[in-house]
Protein backbone atom coordinates (compact mmCIF):
# COMPACT_ATOMS: atom_id res chain seq x y z
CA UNK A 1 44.28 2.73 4.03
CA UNK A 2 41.34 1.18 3.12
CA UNK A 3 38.63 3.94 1.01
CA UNK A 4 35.04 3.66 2.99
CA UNK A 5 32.43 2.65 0.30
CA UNK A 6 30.16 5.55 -0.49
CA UNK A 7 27.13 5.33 1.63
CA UNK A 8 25.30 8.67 0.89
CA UNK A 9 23.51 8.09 -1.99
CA UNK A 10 20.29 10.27 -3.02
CA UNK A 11 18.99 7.72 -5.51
CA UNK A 12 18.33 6.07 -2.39
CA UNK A 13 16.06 8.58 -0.55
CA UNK A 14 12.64 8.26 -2.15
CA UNK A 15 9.27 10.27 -2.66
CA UNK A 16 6.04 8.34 -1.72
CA UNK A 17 3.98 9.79 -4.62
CA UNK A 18 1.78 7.04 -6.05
CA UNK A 19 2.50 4.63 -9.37
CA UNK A 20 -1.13 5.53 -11.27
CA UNK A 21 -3.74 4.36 -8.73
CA UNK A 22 -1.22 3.39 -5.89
CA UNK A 23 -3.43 1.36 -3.75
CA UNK A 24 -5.09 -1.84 -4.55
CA UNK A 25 -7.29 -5.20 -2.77
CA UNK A 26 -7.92 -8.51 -3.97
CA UNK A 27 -8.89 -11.78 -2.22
CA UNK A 28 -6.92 -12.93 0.84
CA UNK A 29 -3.75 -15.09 -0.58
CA UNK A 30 -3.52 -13.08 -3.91
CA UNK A 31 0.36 -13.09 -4.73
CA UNK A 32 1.31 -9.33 -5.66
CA UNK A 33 2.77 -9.05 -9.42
CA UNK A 34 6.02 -10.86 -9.77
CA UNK A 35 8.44 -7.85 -10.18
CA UNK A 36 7.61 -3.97 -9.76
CA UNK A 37 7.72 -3.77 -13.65
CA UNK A 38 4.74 -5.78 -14.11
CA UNK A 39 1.72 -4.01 -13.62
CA UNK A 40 -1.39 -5.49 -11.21
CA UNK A 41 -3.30 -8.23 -12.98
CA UNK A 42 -6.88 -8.95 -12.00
CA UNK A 43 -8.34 -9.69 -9.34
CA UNK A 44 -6.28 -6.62 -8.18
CA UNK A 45 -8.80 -3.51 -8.53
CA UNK A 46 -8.10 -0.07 -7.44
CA UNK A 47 -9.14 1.27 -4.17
CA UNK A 48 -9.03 5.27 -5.88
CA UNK A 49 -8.76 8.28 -4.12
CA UNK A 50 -7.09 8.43 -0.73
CA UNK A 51 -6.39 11.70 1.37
CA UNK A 52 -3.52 13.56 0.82
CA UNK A 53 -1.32 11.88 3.72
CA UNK A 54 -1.11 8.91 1.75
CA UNK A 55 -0.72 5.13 3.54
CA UNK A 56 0.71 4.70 6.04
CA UNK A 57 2.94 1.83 6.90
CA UNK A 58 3.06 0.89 10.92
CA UNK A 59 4.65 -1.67 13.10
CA UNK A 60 5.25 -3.00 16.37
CA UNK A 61 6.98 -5.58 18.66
CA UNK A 62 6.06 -6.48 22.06
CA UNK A 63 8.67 -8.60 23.96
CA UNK A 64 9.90 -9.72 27.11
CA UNK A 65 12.91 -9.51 29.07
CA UNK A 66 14.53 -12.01 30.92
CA UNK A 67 16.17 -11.04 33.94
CA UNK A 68 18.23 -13.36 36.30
CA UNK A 69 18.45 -13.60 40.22
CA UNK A 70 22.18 -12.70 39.67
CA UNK A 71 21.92 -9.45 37.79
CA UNK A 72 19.96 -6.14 37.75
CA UNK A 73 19.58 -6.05 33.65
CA UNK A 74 18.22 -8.78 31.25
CA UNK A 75 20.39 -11.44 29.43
CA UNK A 76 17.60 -12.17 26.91
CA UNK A 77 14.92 -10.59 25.12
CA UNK A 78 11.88 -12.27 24.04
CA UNK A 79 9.74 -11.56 21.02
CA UNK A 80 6.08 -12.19 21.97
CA UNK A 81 3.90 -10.34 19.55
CA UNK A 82 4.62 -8.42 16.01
CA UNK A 83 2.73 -6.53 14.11
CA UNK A 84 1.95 -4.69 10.99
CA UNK A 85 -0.16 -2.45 9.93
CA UNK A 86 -1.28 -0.47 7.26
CA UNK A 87 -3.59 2.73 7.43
CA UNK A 88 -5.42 4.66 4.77
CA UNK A 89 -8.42 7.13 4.51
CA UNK A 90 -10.28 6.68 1.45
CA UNK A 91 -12.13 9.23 -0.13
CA UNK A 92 -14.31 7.63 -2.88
CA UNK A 93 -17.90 6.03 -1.70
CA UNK A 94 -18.92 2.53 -3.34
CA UNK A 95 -19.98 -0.40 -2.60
CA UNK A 96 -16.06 -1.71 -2.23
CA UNK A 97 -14.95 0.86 -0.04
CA UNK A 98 -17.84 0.96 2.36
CA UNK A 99 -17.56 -2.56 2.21
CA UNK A 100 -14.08 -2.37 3.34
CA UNK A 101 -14.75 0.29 5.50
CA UNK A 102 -17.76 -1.60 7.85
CA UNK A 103 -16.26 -4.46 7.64
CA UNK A 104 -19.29 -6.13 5.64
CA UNK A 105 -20.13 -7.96 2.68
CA UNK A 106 -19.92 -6.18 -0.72
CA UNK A 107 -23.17 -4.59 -1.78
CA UNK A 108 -24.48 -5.59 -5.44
CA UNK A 109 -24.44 -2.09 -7.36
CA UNK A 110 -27.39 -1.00 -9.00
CA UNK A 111 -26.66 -0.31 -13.29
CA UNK A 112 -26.61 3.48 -11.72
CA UNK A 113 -24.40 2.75 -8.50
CA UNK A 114 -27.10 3.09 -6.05
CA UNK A 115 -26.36 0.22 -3.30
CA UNK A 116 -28.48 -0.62 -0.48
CA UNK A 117 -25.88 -2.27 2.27
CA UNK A 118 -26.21 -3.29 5.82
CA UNK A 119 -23.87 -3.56 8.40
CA UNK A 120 -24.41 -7.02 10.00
CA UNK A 121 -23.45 -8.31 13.17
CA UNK A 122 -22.91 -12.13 11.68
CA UNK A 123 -20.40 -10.67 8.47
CA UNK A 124 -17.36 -9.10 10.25
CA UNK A 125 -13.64 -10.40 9.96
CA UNK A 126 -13.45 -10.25 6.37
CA UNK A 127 -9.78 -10.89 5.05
CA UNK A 128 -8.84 -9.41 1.86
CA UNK A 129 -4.84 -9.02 0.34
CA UNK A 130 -3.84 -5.42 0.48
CA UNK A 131 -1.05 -3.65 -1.56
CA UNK A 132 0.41 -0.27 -1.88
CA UNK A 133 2.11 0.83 -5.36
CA UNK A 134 4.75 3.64 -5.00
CA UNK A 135 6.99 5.39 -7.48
CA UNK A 136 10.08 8.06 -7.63
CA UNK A 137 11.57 8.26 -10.52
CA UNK A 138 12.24 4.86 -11.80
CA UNK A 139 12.20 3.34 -8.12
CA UNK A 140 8.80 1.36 -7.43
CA UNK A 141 8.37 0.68 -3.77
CA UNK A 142 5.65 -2.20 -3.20
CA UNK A 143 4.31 -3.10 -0.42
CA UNK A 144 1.68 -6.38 0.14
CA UNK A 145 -0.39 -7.26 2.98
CA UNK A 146 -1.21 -11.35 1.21
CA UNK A 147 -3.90 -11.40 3.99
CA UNK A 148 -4.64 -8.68 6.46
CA UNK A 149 -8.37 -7.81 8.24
CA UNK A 150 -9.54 -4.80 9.26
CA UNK A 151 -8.72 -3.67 12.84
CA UNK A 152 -9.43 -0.13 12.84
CA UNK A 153 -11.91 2.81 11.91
CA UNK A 154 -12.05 6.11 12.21
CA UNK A 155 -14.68 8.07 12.73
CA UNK A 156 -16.57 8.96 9.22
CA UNK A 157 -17.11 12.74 9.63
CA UNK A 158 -19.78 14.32 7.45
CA UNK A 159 -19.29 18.02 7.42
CA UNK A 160 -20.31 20.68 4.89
CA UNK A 161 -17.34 21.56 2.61
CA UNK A 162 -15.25 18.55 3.33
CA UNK A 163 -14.71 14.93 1.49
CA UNK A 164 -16.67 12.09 3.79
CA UNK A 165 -13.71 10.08 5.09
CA UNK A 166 -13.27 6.48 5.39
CA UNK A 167 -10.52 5.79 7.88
CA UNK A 168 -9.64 2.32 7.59
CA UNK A 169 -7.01 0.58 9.40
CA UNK A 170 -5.85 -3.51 8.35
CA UNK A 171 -3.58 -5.62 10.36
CA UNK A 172 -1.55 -8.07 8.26
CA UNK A 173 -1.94 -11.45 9.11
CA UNK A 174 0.43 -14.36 9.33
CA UNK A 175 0.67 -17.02 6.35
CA UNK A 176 2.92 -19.56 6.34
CA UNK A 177 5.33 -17.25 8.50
CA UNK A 178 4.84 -14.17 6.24
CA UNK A 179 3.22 -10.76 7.33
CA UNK A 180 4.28 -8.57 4.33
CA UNK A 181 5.72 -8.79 1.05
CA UNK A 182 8.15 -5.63 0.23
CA UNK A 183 9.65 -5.01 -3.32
CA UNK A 184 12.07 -2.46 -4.49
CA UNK A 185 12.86 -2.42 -8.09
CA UNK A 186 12.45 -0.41 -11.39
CA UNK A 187 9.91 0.44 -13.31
CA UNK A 188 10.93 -0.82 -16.55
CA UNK A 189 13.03 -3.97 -15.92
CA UNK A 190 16.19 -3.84 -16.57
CA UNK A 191 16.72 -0.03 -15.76
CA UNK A 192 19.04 1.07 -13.29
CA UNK A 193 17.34 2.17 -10.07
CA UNK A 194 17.12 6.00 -10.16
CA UNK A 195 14.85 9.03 -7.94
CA UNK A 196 13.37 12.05 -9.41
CA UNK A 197 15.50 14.66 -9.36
CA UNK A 198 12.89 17.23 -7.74
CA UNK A 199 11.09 15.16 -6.35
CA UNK A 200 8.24 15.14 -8.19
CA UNK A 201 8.15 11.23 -8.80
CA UNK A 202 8.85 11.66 -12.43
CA UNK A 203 11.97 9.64 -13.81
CA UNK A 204 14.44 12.54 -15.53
CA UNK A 205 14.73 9.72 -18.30
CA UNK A 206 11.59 8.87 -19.15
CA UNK A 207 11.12 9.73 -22.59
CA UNK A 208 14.40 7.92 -23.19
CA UNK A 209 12.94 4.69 -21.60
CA UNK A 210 11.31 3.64 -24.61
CA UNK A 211 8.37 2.49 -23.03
CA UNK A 212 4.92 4.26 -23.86
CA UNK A 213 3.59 7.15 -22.14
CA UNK A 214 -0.06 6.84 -21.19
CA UNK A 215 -1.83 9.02 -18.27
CA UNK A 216 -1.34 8.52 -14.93
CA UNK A 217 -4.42 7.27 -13.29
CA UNK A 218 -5.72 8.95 -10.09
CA UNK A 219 -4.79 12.57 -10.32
CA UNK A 220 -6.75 13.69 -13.05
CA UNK A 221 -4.06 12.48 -15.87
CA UNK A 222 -1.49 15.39 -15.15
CA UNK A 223 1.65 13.11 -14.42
CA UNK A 224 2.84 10.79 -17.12
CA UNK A 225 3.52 7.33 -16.01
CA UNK A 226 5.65 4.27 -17.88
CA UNK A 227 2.97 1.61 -19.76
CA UNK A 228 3.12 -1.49 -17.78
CA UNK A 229 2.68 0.11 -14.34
CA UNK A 230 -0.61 0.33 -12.63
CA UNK A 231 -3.25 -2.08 -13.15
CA UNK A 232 -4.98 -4.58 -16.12
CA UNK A 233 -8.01 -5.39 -16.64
């Protein structure tokens, strides 16, 4: 009798807390970093804060069925529209993100980061490459939009006591067949893939990676992340 392969493995179920910034935009058609180990190389530039829900990662597929005279359910089904999206609400205000968030040219920031911006009929359908950085543990998730346009905004509520959202929506678009680009690997190459234990993101092994510890960006510097994730100048 043959022994099933194990298929219940926790290393496998993973956290979506950030790796340092954890979201970032570039130009349309900018190639994400080669392996999850290498860290975002410019033009990449953090997006910062985003609410507390995170991204979110959508899809969907229309199709049709094909029916025959000869039978009451389809033979065929065909794929006529896909989709992917990815959702967001920002919470920092400059020039980039309103930018992103109206759908408009980028501002010129004063030496202070005033901005003056307006939201023009004649500069809509701006296309920009989108990516999401994720970490648990020693397991990066990455996931890149290499062109994607915005195709939904929420409503930017401005309310005593609370952060001004921007709710921004972008639907990938199609190059050369591809929607999205997803990578799963480690942090530090060559490392076995491995989840926090508690779920904090942290790797249990960290300090026995030999890599350098520097501050994780975007939460204030309270989690430790490996060097070589995150984002270069």
């Amino acid at each position: 009798m043959t022994t099933p392969t194990e298929c219940l493995l926790p290393d496998e179920v993973q956290v979506g807390t950030p790796n340092g910034p954890g979201i970032y935009v570039a130009p349309p058609g900018t190639a994400p970093p080669a392996d999850t180990s290498t860290a975002y190389p410019a033009p990449w530039a953090c997006l910062g804060y985003l609410s507390d829900d995170g991204p979110t990662v959508g899809q969907s597929t229309d199709s049709t069925d094909l029916t025959p005279w000869q039978s009451v359910a389809p033979i065929k089904s065909i794929i006529t529209s896909r989709s992917v999206t990815m959702q967001f609400v920002l919470w920092q205000l400059n020039a980039r993100t309103l930018a992103l968030y109206f759908d408009t040219d980028i501002p010129v920031e004063g030496t202070d980061g005033s901005l003056d911006m307006q939201v023009r009929t004649d500069q809509a359908g701006h296309t920009y490459a989108i990516s999401i950085d994720s970490r648990d543990g020693n397991r990066v998730l990455r996931v890149t939009f290499p062109r994607a346009s915005l195709s939904d905004a929420g409503d930017m509520a401005i309310t005593r006591g609370a952060v001004v959202p921007l709710d921004c929506t972008l639907s990938a678009l199609e190059t050369a067949g591809v929607l999205a680009n997803i990578q799963l690997g480690p942090s530090v190459a060559g490392q076995p893939l491995s989840a926090s234990a508690n779920g904090t993101g942290a790797a249990a092994a960290e300090a026995q990676a030999g890599g350098a510890r520097v501050p994780r960006r975007g939460n204030g510097g309270s989690q430790p992340e490996m060097a070589g994730s995150g984002v270069t100048s």
